[in-house]
C-alpha atoms as a PDB file:
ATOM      1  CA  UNK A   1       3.839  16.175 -16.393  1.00  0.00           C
ATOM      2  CA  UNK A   2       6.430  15.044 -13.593  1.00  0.00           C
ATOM      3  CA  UNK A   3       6.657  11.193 -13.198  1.00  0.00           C
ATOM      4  CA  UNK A   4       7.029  10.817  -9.274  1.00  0.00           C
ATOM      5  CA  UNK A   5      10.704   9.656  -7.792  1.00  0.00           C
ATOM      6  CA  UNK A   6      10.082   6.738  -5.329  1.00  0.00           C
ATOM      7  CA  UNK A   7      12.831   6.471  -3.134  1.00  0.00           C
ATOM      8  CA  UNK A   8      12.869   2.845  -2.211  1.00  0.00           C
ATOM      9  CA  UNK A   9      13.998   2.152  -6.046  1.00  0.00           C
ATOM     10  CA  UNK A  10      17.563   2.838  -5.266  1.00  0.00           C
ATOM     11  CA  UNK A  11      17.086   0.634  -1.503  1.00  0.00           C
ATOM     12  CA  UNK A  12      19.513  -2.395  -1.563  1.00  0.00           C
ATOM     13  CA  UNK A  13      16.726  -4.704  -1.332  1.00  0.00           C
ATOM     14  CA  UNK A  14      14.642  -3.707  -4.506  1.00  0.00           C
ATOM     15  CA  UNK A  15      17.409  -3.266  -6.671  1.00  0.00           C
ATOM     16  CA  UNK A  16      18.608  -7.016  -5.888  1.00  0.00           C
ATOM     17  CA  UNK A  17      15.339  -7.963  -7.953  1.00  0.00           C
ATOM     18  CA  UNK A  18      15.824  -6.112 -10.916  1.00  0.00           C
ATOM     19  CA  UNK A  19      17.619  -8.786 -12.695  1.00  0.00           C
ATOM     20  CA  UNK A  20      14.564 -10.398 -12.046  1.00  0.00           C
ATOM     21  CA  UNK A  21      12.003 -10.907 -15.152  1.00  0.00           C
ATOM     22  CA  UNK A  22       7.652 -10.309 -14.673  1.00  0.00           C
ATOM     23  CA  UNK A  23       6.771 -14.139 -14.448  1.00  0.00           C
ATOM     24  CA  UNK A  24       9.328 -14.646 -12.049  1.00  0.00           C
ATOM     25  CA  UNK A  25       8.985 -11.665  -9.507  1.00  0.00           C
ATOM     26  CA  UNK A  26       5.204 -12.917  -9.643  1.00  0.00           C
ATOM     27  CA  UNK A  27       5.832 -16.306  -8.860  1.00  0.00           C
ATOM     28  CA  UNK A  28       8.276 -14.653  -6.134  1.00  0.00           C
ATOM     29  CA  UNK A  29       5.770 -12.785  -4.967  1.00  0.00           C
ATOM     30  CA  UNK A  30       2.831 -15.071  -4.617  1.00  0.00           C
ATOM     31  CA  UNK A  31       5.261 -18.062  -3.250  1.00  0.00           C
ATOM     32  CA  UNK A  32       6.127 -15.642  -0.553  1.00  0.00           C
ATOM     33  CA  UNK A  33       3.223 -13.834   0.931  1.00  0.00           C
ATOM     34  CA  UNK A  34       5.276 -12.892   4.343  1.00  0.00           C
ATOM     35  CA  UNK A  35       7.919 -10.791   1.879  1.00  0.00           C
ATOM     36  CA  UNK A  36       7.126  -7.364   0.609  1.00  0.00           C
ATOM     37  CA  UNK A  37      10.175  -6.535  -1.880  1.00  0.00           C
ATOM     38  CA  UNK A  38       8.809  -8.543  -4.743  1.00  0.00           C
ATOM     39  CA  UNK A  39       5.570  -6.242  -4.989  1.00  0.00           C
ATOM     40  CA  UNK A  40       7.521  -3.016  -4.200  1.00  0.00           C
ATOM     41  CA  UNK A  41      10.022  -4.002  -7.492  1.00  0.00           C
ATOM     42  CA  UNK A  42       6.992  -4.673  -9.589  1.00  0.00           C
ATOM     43  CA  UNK A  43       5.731  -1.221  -8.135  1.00  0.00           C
ATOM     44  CA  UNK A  44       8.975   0.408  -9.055  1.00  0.00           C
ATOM     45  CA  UNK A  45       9.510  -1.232 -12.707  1.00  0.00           C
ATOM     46  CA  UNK A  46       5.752  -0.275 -13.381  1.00  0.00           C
ATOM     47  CA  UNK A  47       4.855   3.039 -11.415  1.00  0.00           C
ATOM     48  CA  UNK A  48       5.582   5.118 -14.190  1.00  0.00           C
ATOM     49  CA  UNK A  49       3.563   3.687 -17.042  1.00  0.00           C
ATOM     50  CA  UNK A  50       0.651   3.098 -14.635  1.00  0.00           C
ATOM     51  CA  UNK A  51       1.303   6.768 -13.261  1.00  0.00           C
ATOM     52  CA  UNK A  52       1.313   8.422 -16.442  1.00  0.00           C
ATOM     53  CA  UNK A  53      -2.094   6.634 -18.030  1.00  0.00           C
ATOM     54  CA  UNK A  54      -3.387   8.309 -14.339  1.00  0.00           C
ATOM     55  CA  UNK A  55      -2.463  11.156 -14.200  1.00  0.00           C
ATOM     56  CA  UNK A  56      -3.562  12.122 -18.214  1.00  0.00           C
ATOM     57  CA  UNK A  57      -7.687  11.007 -17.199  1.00  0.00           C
ATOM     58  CA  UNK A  58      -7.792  12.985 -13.487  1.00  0.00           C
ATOM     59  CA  UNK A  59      -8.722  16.080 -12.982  1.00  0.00           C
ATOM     60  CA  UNK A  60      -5.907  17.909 -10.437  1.00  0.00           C
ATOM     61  CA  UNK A  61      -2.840  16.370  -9.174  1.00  0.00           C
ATOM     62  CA  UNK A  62      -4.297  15.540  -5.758  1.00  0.00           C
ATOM     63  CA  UNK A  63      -6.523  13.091  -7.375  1.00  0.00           C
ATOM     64  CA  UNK A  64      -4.096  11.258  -9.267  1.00  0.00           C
ATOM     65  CA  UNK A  65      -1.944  10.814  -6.573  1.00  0.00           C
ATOM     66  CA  UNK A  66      -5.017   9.345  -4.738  1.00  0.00           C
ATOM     67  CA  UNK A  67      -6.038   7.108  -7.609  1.00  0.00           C
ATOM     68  CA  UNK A  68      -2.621   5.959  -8.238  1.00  0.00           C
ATOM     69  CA  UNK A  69      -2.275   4.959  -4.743  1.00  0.00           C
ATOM     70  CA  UNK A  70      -5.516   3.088  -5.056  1.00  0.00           C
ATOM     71  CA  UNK A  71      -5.008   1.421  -8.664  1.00  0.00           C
ATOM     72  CA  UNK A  72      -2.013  -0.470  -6.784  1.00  0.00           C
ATOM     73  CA  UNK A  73      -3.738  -1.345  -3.853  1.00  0.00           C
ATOM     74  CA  UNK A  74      -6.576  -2.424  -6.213  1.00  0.00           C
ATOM     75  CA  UNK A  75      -3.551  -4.304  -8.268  1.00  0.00           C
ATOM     76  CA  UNK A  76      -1.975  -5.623  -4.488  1.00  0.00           C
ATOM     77  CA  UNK A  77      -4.791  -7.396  -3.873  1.00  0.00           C
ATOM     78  CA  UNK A  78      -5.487  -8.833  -7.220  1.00  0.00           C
ATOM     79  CA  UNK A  79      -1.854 -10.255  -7.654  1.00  0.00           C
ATOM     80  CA  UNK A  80      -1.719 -12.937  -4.774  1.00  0.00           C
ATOM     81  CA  UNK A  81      -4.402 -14.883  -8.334  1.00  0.00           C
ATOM     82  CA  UNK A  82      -2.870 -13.724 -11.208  1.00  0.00           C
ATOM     83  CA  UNK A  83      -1.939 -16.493 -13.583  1.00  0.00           C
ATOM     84  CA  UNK A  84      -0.310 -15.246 -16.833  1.00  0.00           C
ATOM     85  CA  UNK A  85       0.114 -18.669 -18.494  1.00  0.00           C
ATOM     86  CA  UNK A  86      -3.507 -18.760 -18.426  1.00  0.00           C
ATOM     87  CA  UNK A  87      -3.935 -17.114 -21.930  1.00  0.00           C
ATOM     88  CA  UNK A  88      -0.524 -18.924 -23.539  1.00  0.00           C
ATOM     89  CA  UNK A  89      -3.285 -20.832 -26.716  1.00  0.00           C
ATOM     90  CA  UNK A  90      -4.545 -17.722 -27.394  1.00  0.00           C
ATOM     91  CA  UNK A  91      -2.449 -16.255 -30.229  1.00  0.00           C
ATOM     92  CA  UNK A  92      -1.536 -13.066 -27.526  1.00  0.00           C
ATOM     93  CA  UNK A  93      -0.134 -14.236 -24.256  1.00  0.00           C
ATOM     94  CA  UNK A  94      -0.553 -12.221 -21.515  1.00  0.00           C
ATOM     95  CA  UNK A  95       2.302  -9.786 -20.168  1.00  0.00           C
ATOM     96  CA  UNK A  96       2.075  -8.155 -16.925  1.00  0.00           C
ATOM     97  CA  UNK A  97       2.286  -4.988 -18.320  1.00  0.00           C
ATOM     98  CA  UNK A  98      -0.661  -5.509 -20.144  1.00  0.00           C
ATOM     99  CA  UNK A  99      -1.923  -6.251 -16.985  1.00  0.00           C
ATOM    100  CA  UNK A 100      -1.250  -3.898 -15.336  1.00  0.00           C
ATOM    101  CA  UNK A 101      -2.824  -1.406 -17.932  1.00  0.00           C
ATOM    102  CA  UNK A 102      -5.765  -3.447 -18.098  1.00  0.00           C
ATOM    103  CA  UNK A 103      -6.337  -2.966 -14.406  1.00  0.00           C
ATOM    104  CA  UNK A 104      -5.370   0.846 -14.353  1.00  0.00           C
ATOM    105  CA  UNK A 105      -7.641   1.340 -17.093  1.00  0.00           C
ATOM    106  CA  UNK A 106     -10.408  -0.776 -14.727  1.00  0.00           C
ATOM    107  CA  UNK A 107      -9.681   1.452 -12.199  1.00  0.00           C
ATOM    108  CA  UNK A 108      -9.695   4.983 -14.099  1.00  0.00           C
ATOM    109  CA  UNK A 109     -13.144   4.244 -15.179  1.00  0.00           C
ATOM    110  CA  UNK A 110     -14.691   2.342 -12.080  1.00  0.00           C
ATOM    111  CA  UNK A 111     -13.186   4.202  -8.957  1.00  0.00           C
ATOM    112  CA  UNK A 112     -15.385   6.958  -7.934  1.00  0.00           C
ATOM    113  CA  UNK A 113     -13.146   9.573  -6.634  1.00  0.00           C
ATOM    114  CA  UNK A 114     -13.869  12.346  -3.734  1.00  0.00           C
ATOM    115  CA  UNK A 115     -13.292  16.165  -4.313  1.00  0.00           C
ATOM    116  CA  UNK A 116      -9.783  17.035  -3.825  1.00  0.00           C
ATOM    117  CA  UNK A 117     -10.324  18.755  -0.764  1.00  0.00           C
ATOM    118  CA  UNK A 118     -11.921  15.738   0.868  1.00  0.00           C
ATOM    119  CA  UNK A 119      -8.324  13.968   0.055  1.00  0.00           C
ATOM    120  CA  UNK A 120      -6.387  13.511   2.798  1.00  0.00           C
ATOM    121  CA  UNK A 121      -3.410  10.979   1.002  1.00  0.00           C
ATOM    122  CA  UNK A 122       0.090  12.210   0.086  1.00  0.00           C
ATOM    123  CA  UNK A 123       2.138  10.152  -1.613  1.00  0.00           C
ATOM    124  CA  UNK A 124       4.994  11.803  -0.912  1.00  0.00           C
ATOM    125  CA  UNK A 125       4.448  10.545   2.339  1.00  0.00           C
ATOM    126  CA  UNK A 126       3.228   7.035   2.240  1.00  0.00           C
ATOM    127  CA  UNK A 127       4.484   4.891  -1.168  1.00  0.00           C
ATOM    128  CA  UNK A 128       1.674   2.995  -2.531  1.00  0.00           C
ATOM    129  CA  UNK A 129       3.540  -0.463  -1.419  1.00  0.00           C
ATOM    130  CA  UNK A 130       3.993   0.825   2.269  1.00  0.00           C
ATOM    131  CA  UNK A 131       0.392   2.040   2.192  1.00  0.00           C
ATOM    132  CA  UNK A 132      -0.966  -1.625   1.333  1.00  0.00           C
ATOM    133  CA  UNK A 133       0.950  -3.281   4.035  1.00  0.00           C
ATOM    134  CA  UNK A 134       0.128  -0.881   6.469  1.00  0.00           C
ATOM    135  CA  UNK A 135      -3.067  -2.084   5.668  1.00  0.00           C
ATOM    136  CA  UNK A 136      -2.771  -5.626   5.603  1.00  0.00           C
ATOM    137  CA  UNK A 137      -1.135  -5.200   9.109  1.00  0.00           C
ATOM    138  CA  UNK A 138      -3.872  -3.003  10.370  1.00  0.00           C
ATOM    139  CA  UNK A 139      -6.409  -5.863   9.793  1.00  0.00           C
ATOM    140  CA  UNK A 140      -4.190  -8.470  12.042  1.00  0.00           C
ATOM    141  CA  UNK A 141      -4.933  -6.110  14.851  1.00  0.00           C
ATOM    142  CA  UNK A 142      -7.782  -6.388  17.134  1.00  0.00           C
ATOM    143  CA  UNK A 143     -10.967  -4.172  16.660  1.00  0.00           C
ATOM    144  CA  UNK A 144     -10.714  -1.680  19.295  1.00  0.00           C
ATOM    145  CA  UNK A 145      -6.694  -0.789  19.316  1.00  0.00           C
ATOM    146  CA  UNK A 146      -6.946  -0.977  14.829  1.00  0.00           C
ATOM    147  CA  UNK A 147      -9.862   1.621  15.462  1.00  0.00           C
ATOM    148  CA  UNK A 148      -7.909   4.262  17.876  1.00  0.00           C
ATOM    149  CA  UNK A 149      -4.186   4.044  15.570  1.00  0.00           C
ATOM    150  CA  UNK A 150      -6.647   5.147  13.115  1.00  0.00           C
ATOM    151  CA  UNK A 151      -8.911   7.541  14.522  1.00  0.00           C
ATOM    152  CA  UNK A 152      -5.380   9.126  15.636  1.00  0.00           C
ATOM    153  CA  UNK A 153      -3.328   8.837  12.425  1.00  0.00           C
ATOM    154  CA  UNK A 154      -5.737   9.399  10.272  1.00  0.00           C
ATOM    155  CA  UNK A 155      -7.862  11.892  11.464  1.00  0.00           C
ATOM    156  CA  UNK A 156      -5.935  13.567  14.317  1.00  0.00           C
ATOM    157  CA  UNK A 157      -7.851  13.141  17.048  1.00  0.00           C
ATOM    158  CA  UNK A 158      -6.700  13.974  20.759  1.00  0.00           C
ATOM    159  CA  UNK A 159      -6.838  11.077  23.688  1.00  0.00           C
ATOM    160  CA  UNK A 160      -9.072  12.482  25.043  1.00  0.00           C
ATOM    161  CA  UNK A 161     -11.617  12.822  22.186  1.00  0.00           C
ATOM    162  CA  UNK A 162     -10.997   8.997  21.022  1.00  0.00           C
ATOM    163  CA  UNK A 163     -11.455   8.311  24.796  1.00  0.00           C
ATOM    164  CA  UNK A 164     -14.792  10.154  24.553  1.00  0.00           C
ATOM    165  CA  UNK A 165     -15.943   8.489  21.657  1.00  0.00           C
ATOM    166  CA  UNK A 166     -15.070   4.924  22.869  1.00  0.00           C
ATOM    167  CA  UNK A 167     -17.300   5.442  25.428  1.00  0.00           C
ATOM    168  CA  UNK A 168     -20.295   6.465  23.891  1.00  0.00           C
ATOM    169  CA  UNK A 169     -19.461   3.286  22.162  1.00  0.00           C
ATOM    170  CA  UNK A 170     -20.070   1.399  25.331  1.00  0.00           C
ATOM    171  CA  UNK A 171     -15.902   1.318  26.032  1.00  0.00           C
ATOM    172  CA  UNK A 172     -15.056   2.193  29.622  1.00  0.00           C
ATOM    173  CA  UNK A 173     -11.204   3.350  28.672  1.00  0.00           C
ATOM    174  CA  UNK A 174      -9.987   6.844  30.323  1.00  0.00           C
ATOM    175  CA  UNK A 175      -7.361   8.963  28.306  1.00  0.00           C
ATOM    176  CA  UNK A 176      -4.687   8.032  29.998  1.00  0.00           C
ATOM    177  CA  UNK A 177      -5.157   4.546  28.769  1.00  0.00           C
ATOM    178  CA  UNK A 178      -5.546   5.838  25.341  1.00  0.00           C
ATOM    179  CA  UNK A 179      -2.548   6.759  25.306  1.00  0.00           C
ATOM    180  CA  UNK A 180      -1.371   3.324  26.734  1.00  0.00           C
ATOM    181  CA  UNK A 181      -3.059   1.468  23.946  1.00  0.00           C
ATOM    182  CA  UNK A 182      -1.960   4.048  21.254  1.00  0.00           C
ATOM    183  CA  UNK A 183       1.595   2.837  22.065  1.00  0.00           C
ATOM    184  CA  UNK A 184       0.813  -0.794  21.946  1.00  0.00           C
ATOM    185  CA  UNK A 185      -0.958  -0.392  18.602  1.00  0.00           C
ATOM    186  CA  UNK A 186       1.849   1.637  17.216  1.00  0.00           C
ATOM    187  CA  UNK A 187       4.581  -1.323  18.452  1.00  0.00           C
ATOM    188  CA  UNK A 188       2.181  -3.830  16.751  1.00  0.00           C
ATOM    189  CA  UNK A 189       1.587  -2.353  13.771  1.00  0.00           C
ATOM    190  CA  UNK A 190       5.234  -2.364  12.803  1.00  0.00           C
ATOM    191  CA  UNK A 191       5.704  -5.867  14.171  1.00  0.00           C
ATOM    192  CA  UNK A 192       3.067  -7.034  11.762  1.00  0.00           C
ATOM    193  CA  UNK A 193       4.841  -5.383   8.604  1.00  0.00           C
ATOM    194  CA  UNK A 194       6.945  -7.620   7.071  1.00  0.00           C
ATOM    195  CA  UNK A 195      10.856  -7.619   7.847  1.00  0.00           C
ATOM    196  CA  UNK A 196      12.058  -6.053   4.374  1.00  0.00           C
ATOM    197  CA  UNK A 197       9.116  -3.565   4.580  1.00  0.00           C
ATOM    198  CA  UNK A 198      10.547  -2.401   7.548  1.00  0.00           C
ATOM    199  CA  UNK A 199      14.203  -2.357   6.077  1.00  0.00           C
ATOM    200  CA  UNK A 200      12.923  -0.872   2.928  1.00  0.00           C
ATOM    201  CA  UNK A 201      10.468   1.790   4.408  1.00  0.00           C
ATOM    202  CA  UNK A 202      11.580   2.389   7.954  1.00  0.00           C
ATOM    203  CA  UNK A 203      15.574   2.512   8.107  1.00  0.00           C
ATOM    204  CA  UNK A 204      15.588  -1.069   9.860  1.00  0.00           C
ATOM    205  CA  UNK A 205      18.914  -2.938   9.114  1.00  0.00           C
ATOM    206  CA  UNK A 206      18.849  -5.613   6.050  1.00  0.00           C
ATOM    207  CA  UNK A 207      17.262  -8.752   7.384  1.00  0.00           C
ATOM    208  CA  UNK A 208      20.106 -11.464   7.640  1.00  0.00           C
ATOM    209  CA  UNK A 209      19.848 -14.183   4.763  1.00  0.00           C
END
């Protein structure tokens, strides 16, 4: 079994944090919700032990990919109320790594995943990290213009077929404008990411300190 290579491990950004220990990326990362580098360390310190437990309990390599990507969303979105002091009179305090097994292990057995030929996630394409603030920024964007960046990214469709569909929906837009709006929502999407995301993920120059 091949452990994946993640690329933004070896960015400037990430490997500033390394020095940093679990309790104190956490607190990093829940003091600073606007900041994406302290999740994407914890993703890189942690990707392989959650990878591996993954990829042993799915059934092809598509999957696993697929549930690995949504174990750390899963984890994303449970972080921001994670408190591992919590536990400290018990006689076994609570590490993030058990943690973060505890939640893969949550997600193995709870996630109900499609065939593998109803997968449409690569993940040598979009990093888990990326993939969660892609969606956090999708969900600051209004209704209509969230719907068509999707409809196009995600499932390919033409202008003129998105154009087709928002009207049947009751949307007067021509395909023409679809295109319009597909350039605004693509502008706002990456506006909404946060700074180091884009440094990190996109090429951007480091964000001055």
């Amino acid at each position: 079994m091949q452990i994946p290579h993640f690329p933004e491990a070896n960015h400037p950004l990430v490997k500033s944090l390394f020095h940093y220990g679990d309790q104190e990326l956490l607190n990093l990362f829940q003091s600073h919700p606007e900041a994406g580098k302290y999740f994407t360390a914890m993703f890189c310190r942690y990707s392989p032990i959650v990878y591996t437990l993954i990829r042993h309990s799915a059934r092809s390599p598509v999957q696993a990919d697929y549930l690995f990507a949504l174990t750390w969303r899963h984890i994303y979105y449970e972080l921001g109320g994670l408190d591992l002091t919590n536990g400290e009179s018990s006689k076994e305090t609570l590490t993030l790594q058990n943690w973060l097994i505890n939640m893969t292990a949550l997600c193995i057995n709870d996630l109900e995943l499609p065939p593998t030929e109803a997968i449409h996630y690569s993940l040598q394409a979009t990093s888990p990290p990326l993939w969660c603030y892609i969606e956090q920024a999708l969900e600051q964007m209004p209704p209509v213009l969230r719907l068509m960046v999707l409809m196009a990214q995600t499932f390919h469709w033409s202008e003129t077929r998105i154009a087709a569909y928002l009207q049947a929906e009751g949307e007067a837009i021509a395909p023409l404008d679809v295109a319009n709006f597909l350039r605004e929502g693509y502008l706002m999407l990456e506006d909404k990411l946060p700074a180091d995301v884009r440094c990190i993920y996109l090429g951007e120059d480091l964000p001055q300190s």
